[in-house]
N, C-alpha and C. Protein backbone atom coordinates (compact mmCIF):
# COMPACT_ATOMS: atom_id res chain seq x y z
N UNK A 1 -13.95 21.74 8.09
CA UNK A 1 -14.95 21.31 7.14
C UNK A 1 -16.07 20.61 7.91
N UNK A 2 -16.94 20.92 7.72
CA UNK A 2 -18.43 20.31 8.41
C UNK A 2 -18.98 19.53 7.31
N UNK A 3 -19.24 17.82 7.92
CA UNK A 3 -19.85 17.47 7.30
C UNK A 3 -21.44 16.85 7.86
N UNK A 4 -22.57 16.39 6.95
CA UNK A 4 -23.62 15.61 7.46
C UNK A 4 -23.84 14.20 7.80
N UNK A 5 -24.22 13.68 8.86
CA UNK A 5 -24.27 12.21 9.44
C UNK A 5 -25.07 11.69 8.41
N UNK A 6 -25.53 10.49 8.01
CA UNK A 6 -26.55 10.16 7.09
C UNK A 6 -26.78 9.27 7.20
N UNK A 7 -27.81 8.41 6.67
CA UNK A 7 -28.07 6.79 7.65
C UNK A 7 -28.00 6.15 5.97
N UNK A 8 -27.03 5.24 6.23
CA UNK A 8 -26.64 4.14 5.83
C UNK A 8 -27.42 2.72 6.23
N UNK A 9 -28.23 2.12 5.41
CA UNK A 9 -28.75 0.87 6.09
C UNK A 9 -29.51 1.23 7.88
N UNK A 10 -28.74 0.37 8.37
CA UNK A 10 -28.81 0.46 9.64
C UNK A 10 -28.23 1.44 10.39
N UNK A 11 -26.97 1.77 9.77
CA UNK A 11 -25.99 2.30 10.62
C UNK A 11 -25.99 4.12 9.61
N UNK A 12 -24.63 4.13 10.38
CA UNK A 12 -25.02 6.19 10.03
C UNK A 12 -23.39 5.95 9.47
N UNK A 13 -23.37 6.98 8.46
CA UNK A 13 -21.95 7.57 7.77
C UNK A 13 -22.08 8.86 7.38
N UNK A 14 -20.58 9.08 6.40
CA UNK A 14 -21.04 10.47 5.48
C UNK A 14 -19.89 10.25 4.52
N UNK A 15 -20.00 11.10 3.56
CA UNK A 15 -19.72 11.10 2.11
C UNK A 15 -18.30 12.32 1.95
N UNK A 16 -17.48 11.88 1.44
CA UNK A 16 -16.49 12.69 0.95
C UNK A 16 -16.36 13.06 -0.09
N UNK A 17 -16.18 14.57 -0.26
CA UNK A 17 -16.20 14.82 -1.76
C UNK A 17 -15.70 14.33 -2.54
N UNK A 18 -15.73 14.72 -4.09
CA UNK A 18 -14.82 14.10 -4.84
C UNK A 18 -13.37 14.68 -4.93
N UNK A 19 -13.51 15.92 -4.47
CA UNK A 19 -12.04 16.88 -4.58
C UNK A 19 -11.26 16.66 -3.12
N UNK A 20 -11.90 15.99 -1.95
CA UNK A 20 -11.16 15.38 -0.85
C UNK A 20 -10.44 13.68 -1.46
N UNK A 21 -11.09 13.37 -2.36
CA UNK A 21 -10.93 11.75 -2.38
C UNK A 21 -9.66 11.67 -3.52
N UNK A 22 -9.47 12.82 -4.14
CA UNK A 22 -8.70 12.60 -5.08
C UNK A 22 -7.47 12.90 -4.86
N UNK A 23 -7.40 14.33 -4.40
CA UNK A 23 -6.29 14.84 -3.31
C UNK A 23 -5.49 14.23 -2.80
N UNK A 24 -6.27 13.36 -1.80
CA UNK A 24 -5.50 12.45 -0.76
C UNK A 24 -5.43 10.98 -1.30
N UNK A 25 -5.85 10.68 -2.46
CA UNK A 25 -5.75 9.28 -3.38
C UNK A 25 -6.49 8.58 -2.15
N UNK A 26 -7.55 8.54 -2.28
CA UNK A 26 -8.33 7.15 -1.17
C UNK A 26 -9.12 6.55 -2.54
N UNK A 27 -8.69 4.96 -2.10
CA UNK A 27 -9.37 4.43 -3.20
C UNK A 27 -10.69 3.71 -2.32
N UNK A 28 -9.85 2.21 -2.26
CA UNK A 28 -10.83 1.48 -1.93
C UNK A 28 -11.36 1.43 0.33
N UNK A 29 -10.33 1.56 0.63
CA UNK A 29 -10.21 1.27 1.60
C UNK A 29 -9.81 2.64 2.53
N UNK A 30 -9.89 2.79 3.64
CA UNK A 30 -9.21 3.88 4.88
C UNK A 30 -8.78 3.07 6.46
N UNK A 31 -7.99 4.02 6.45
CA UNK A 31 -7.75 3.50 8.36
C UNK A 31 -8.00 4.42 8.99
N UNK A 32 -8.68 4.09 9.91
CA UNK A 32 -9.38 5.19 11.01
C UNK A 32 -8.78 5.07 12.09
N UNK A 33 -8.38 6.23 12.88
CA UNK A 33 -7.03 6.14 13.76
C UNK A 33 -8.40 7.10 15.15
N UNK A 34 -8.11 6.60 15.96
CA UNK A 34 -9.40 7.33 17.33
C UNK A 34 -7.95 7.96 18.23
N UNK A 35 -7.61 9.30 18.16
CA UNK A 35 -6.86 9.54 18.99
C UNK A 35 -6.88 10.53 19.66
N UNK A 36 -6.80 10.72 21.25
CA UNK A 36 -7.19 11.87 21.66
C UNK A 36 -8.80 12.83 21.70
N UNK A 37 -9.99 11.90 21.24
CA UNK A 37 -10.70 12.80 21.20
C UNK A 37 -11.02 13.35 19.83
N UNK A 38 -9.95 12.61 18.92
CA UNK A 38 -10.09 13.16 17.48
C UNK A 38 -10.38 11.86 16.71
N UNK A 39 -11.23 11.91 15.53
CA UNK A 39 -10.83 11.03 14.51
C UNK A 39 -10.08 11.45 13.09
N UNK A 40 -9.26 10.27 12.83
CA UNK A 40 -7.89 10.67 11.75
C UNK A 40 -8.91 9.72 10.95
N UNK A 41 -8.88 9.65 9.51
CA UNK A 41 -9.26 9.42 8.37
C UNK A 41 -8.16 9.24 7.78
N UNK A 42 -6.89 8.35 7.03
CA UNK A 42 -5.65 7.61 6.51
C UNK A 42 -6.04 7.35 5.47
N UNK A 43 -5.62 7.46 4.67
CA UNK A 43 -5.81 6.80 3.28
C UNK A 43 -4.78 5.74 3.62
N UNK A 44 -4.96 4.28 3.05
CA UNK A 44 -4.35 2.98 2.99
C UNK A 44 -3.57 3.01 1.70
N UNK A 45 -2.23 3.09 1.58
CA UNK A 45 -1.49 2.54 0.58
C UNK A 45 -1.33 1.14 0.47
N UNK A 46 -1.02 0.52 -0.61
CA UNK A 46 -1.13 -0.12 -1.26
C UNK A 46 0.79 0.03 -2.17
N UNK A 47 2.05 -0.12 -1.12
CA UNK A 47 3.23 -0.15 -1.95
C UNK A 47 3.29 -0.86 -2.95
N UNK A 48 3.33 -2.09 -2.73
CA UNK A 48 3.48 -3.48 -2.80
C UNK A 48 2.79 -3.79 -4.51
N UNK A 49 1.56 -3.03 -4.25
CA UNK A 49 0.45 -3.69 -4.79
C UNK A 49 0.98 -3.90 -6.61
N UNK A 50 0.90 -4.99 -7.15
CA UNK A 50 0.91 -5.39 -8.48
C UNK A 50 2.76 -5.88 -8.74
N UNK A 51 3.29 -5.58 -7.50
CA UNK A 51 4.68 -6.64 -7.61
C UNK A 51 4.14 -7.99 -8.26
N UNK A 52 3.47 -8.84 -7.72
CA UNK A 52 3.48 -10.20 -8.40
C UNK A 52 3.28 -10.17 -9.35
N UNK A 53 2.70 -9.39 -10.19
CA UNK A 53 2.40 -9.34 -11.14
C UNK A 53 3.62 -8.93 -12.47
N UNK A 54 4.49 -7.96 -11.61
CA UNK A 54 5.35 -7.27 -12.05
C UNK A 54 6.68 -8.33 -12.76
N UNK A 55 6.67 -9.42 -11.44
CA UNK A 55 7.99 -10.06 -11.32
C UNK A 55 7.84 -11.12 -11.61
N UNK A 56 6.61 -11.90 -12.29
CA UNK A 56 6.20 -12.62 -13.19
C UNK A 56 6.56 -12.25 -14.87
N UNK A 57 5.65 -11.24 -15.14
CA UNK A 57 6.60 -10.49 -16.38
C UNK A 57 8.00 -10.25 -16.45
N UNK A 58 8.75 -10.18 -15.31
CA UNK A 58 10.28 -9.86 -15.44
C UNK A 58 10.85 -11.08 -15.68
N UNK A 59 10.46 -12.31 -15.28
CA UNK A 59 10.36 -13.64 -15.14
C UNK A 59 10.74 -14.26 -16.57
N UNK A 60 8.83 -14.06 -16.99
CA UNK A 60 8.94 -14.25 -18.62
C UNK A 60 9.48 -13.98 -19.30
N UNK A 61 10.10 -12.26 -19.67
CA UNK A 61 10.99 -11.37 -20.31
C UNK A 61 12.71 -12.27 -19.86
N UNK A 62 12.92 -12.76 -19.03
CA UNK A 62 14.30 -13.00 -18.40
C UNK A 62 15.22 -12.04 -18.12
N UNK A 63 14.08 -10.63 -17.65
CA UNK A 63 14.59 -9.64 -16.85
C UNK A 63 14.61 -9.72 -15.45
N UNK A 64 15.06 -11.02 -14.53
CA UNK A 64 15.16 -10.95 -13.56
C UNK A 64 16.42 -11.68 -13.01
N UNK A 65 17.41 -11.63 -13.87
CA UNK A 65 18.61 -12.12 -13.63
C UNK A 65 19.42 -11.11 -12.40
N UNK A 66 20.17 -11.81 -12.54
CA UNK A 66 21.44 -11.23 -10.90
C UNK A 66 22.10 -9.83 -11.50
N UNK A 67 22.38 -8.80 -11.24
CA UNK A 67 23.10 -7.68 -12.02
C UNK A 67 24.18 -7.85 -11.40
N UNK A 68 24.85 -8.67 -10.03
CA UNK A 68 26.38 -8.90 -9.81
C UNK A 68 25.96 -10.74 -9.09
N UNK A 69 27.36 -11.33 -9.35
CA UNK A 69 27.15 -12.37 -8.49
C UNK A 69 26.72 -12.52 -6.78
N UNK A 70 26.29 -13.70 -6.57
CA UNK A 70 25.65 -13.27 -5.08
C UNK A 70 26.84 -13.98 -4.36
N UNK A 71 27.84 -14.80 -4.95
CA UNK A 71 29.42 -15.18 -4.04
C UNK A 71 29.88 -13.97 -4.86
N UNK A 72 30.95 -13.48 -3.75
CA UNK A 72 32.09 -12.30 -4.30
C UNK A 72 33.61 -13.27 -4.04
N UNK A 73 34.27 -12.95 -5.29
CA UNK A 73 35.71 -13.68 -5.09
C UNK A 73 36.37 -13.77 -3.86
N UNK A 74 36.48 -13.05 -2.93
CA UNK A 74 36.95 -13.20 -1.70
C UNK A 74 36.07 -13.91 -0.54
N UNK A 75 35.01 -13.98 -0.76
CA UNK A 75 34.16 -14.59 0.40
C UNK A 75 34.21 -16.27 0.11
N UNK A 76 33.92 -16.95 1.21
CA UNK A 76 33.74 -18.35 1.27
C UNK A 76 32.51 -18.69 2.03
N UNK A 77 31.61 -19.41 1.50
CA UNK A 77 30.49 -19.73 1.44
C UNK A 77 30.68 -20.86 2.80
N UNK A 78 31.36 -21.71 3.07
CA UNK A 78 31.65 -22.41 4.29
C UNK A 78 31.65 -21.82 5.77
N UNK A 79 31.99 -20.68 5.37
CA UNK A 79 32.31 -20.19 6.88
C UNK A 79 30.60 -19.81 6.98
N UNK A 80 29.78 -20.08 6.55
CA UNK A 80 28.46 -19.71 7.04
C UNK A 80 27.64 -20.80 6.84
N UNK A 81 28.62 -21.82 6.99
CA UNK A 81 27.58 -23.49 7.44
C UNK A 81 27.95 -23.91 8.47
């Protein structure tokens, strides 16, 4: 794919389609990887993103309880002080 340099402000860029940007989900951000002579273009995930948010609501709801105990009947909590 060939694209055009274009001057940005001061500096020079170029524009990705909309059918490249959607494809590969690039939102806000990219990582640019220089390797070999080549440049890589990454789209940045974002795993994480809206946990706090998530586990606040689980919080409120009092969906964030234990689903097994964290002592098991046979273990002793001493031997790891």
């Amino acid at each position: 794919m060939e694209l055009s340099v274009i001057q940005i402000g001061n500096s020079k860029g170029f524009r990705l389609s909309k059918t490249l940007i959607e494809k590969y989900n690039i939102k806000d951000k990219v990582e640019l990887i220089l390797e070999k002579g080549h440049i890589i273009i990454k789209p940045i995930s974002s795993p994480r993103k809206g946990w706090e948010k998530a586990f606040k609501e689980m919080n409120e709801n009092g969906d964030d309880q234990l689903l097994f105990d964290d002592i098991f009947e046979n273990e002793n909590p001493e031997e790891w002080s």
